[in-house]
PDB file of N, CA and C in Angstrom:
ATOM      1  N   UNK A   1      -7.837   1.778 -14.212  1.00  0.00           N
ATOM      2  CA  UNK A   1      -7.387   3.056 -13.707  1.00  0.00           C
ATOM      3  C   UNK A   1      -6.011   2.920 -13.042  1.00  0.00           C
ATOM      4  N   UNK A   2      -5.693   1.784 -12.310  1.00  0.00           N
ATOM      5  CA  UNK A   2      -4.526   1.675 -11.444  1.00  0.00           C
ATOM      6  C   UNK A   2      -3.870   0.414 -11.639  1.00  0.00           C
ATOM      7  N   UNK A   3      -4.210   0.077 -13.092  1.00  0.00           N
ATOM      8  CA  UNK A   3      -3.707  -0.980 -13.754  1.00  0.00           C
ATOM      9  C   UNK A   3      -3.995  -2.374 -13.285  1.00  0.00           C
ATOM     10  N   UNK A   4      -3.797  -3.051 -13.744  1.00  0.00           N
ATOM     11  CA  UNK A   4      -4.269  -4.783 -14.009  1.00  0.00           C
ATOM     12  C   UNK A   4      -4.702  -5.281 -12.452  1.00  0.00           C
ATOM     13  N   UNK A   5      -5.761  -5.862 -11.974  1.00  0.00           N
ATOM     14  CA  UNK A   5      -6.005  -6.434 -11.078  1.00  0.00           C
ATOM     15  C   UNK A   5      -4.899  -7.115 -10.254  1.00  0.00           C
ATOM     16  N   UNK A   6      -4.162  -8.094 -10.505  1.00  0.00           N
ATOM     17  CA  UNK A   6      -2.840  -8.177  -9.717  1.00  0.00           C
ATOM     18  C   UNK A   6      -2.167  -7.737  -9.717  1.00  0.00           C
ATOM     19  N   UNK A   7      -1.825  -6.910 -10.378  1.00  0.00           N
ATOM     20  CA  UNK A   7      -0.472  -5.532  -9.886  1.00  0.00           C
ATOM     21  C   UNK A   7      -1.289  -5.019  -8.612  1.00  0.00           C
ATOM     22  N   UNK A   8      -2.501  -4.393  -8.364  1.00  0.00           N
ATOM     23  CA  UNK A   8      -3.320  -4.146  -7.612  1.00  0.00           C
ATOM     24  C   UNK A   8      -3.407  -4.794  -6.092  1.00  0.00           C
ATOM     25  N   UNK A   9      -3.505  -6.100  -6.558  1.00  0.00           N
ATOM     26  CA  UNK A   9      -3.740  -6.662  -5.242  1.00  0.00           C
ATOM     27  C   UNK A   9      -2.261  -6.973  -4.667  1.00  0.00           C
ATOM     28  N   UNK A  10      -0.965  -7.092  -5.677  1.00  0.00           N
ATOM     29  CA  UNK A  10       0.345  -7.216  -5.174  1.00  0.00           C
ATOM     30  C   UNK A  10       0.624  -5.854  -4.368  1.00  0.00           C
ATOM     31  N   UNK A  11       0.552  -4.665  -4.994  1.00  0.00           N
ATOM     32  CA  UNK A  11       0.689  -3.305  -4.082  1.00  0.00           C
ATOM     33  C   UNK A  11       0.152  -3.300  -3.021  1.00  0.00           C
ATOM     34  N   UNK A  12      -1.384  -3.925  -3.012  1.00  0.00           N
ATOM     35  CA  UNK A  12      -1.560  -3.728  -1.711  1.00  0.00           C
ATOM     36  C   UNK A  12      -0.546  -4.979  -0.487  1.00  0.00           C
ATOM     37  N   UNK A  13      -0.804  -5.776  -0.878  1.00  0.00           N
ATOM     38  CA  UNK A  13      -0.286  -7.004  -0.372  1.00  0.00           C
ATOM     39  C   UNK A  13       0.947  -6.449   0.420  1.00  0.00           C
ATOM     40  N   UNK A  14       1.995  -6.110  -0.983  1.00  0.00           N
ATOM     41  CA  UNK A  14       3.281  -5.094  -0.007  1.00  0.00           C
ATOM     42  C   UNK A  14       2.619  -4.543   0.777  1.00  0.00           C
ATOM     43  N   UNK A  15       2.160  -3.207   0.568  1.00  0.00           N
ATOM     44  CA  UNK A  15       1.701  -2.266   1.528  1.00  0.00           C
ATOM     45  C   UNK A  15       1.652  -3.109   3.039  1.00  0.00           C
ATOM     46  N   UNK A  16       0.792  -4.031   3.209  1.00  0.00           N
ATOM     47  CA  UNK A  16      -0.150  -5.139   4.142  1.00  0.00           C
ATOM     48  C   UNK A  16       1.151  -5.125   5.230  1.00  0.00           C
ATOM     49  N   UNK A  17       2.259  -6.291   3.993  1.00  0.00           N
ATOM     50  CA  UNK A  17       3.041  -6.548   4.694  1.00  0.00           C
ATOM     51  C   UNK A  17       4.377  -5.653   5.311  1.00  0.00           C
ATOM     52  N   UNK A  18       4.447  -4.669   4.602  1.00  0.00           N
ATOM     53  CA  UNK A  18       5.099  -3.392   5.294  1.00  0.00           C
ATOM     54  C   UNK A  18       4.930  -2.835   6.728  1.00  0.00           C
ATOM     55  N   UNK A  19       3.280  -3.042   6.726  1.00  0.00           N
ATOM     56  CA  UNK A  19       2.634  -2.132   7.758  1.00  0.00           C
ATOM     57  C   UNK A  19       2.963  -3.010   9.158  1.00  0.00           C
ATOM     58  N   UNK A  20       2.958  -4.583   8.781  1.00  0.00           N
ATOM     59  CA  UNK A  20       2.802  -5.464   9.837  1.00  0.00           C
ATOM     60  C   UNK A  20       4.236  -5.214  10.581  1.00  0.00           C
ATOM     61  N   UNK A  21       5.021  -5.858   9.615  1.00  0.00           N
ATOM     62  CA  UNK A  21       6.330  -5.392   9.731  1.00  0.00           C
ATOM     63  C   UNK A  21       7.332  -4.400  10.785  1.00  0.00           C
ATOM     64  N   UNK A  22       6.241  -3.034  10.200  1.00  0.00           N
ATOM     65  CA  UNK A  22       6.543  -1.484  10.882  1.00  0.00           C
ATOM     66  C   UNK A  22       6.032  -1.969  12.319  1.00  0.00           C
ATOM     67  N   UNK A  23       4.813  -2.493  12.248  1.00  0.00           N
ATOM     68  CA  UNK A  23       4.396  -2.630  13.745  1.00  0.00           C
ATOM     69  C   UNK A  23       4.782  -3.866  14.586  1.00  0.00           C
ATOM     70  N   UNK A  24       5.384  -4.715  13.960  1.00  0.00           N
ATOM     71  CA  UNK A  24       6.529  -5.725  14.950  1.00  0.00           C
ATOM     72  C   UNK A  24       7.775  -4.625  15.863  1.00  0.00           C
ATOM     73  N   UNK A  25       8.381  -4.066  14.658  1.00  0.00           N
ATOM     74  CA  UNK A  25       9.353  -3.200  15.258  1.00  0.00           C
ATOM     75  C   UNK A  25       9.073  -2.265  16.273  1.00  0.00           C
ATOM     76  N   UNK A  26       7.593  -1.577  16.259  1.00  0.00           N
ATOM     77  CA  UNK A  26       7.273  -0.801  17.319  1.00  0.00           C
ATOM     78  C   UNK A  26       6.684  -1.055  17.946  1.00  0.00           C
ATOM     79  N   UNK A  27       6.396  -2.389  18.057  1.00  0.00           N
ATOM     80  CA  UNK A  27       6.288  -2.599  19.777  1.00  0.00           C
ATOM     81  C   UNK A  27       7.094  -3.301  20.202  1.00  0.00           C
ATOM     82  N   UNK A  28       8.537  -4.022  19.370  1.00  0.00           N
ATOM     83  CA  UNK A  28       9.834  -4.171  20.523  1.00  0.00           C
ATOM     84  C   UNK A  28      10.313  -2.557  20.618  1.00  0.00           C
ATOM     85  N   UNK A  29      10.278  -1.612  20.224  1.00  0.00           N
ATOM     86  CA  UNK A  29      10.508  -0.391  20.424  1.00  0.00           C
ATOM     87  C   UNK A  29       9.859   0.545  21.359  1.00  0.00           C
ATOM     88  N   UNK A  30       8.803  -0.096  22.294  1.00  0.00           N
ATOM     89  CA  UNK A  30       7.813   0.451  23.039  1.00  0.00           C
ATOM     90  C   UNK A  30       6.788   1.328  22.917  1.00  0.00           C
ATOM     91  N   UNK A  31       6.411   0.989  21.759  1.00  0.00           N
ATOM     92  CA  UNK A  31       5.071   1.301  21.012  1.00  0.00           C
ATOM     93  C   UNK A  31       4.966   2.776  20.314  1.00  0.00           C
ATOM     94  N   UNK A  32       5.889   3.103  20.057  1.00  0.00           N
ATOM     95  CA  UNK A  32       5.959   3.815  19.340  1.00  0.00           C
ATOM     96  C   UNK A  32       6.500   5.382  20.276  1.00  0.00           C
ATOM     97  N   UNK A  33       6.899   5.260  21.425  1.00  0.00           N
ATOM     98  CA  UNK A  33       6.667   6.219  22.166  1.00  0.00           C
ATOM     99  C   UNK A  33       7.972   7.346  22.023  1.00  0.00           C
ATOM    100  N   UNK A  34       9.246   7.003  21.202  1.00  0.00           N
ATOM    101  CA  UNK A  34      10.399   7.444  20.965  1.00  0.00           C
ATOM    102  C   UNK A  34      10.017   8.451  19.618  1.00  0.00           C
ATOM    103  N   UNK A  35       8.658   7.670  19.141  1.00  0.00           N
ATOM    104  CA  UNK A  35       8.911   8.525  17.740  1.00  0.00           C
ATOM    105  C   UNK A  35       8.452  10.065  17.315  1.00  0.00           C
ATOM    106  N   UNK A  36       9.002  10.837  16.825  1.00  0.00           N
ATOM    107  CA  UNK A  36       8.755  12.216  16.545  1.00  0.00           C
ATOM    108  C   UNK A  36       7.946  12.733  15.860  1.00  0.00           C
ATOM    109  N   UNK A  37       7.160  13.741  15.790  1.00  0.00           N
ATOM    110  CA  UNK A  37       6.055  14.370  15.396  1.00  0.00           C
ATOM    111  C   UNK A  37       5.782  13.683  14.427  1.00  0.00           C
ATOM    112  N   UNK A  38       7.099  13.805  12.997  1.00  0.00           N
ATOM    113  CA  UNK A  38       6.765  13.638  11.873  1.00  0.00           C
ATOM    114  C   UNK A  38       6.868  12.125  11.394  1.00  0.00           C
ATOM    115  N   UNK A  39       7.331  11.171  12.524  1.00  0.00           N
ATOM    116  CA  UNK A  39       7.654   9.824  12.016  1.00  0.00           C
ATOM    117  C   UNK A  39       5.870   9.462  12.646  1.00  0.00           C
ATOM    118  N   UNK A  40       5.495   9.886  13.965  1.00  0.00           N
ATOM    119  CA  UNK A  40       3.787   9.637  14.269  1.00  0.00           C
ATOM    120  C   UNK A  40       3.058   9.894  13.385  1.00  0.00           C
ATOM    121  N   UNK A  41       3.175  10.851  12.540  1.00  0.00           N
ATOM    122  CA  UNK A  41       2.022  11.237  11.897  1.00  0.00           C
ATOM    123  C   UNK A  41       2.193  10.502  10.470  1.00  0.00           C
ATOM    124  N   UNK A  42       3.353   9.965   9.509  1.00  0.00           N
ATOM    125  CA  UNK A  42       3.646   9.053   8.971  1.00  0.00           C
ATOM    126  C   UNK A  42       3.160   7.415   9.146  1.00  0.00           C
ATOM    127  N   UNK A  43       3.450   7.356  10.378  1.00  0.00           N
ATOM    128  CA  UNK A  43       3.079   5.868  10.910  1.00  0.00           C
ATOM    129  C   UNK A  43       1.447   5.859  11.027  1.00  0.00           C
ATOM    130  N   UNK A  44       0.558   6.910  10.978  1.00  0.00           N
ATOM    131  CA  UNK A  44      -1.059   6.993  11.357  1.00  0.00           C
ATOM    132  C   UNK A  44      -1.114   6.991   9.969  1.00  0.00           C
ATOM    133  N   UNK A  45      -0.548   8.180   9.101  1.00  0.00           N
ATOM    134  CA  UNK A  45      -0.447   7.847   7.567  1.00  0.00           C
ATOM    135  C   UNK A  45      -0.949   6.330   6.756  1.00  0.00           C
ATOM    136  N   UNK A  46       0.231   5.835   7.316  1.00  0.00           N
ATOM    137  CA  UNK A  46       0.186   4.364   6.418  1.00  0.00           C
ATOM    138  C   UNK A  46      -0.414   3.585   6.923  1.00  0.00           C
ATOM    139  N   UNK A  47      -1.270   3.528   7.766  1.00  0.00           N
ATOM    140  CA  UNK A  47      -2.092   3.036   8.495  1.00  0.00           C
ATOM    141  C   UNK A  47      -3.648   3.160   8.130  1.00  0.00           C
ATOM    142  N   UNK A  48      -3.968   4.635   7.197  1.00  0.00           N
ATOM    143  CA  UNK A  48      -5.378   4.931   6.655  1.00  0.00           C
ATOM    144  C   UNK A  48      -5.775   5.556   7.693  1.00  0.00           C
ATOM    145  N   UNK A  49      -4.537   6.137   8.635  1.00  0.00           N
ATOM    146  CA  UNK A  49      -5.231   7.382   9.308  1.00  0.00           C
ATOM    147  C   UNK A  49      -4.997   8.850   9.433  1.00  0.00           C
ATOM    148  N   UNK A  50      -5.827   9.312   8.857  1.00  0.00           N
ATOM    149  CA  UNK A  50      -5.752  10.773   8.651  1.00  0.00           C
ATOM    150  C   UNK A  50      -5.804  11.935   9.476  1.00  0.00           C
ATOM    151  N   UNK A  51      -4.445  12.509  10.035  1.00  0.00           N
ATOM    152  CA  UNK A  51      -4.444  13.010  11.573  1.00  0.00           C
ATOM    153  C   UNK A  51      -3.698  14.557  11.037  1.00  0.00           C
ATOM    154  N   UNK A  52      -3.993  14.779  10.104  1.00  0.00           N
ATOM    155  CA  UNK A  52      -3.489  15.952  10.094  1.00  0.00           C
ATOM    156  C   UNK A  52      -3.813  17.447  10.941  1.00  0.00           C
ATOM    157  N   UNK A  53      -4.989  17.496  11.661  1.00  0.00           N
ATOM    158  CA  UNK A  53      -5.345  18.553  12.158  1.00  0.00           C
ATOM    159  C   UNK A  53      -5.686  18.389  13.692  1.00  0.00           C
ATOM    160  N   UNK A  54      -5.194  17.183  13.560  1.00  0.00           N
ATOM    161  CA  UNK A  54      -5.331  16.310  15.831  1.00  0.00           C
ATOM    162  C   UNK A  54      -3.732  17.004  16.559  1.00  0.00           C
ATOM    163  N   UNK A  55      -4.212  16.885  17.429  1.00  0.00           N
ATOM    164  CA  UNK A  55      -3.043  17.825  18.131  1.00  0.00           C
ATOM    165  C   UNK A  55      -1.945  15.686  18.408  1.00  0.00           C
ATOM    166  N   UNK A  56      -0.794  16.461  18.846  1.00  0.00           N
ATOM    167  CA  UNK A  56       0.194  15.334  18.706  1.00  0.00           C
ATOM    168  C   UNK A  56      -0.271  14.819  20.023  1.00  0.00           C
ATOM    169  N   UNK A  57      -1.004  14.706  21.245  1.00  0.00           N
ATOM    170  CA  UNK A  57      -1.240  13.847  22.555  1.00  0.00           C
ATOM    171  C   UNK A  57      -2.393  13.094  21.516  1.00  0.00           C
ATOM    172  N   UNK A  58      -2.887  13.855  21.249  1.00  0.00           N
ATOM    173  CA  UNK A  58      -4.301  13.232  20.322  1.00  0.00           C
ATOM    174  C   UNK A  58      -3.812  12.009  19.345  1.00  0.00           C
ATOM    175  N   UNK A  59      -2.739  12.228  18.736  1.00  0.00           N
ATOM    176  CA  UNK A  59      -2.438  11.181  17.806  1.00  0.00           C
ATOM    177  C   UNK A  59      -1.539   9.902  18.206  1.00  0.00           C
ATOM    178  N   UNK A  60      -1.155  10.376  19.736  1.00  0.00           N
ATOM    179  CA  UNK A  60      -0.182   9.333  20.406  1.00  0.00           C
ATOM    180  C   UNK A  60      -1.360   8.364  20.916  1.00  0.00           C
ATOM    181  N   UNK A  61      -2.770   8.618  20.927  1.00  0.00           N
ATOM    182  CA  UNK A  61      -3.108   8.027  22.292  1.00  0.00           C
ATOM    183  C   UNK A  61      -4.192   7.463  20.867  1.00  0.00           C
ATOM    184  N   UNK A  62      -4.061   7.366  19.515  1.00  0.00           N
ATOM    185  CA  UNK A  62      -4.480   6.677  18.477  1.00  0.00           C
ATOM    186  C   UNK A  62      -3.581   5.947  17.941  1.00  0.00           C
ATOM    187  N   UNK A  63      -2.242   6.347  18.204  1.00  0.00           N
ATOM    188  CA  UNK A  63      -1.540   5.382  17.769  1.00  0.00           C
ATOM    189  C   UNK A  63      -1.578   4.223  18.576  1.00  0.00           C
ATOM    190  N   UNK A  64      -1.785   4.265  20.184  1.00  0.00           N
ATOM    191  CA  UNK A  64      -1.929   3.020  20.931  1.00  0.00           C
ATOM    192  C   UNK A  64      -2.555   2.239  20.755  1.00  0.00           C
ATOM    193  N   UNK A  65      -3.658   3.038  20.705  1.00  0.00           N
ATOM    194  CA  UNK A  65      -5.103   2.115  20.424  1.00  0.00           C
ATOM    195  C   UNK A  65      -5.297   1.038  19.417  1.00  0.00           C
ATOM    196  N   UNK A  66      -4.300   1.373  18.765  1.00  0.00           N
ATOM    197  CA  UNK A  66      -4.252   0.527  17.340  1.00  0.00           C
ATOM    198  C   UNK A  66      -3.504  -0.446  17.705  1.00  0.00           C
ATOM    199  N   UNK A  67      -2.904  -0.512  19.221  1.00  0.00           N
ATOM    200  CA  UNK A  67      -2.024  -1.649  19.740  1.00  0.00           C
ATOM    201  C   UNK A  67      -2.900  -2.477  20.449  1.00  0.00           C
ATOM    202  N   UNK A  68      -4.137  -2.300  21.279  1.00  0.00           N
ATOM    203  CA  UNK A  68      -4.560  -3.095  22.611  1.00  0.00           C
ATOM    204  C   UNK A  68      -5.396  -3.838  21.669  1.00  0.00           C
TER     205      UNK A  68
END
């Protein structure tokens, strides 16, 4: 369906290492606390979290959590 088993596990792999990546930078950036509606709800995005209908205090205080 989503083509050959290692193309598969390479996409994710990127993905993996993207995400780690994103989250080195935001927490020398102070955890994310600069970022704007639409870069938070992006960053919960790629993360496998689905926050579309949480109010934005709601999604700041999930984005932390994903820090401690």
């Amino acid at each position: 369906m989503w083509g050959p088993d290692f193309y598969r596990r390479w996409r994710v792999e990127r993905h993996l290492k993207s995400v780690v990546l994103d989250d080195e930078l935001l927490v020398k950036e102070g955890m994310g606390d600069r970022l704007t509606h639409p870069e938070l709800r992006e960053a919960l995005w790629e993360r496998g979290m689905c926050v579309l209908s949480v109010a934005l205090q709601s999604r700041k205080l999930i984005f932390h959590t994903q820090f401690d």
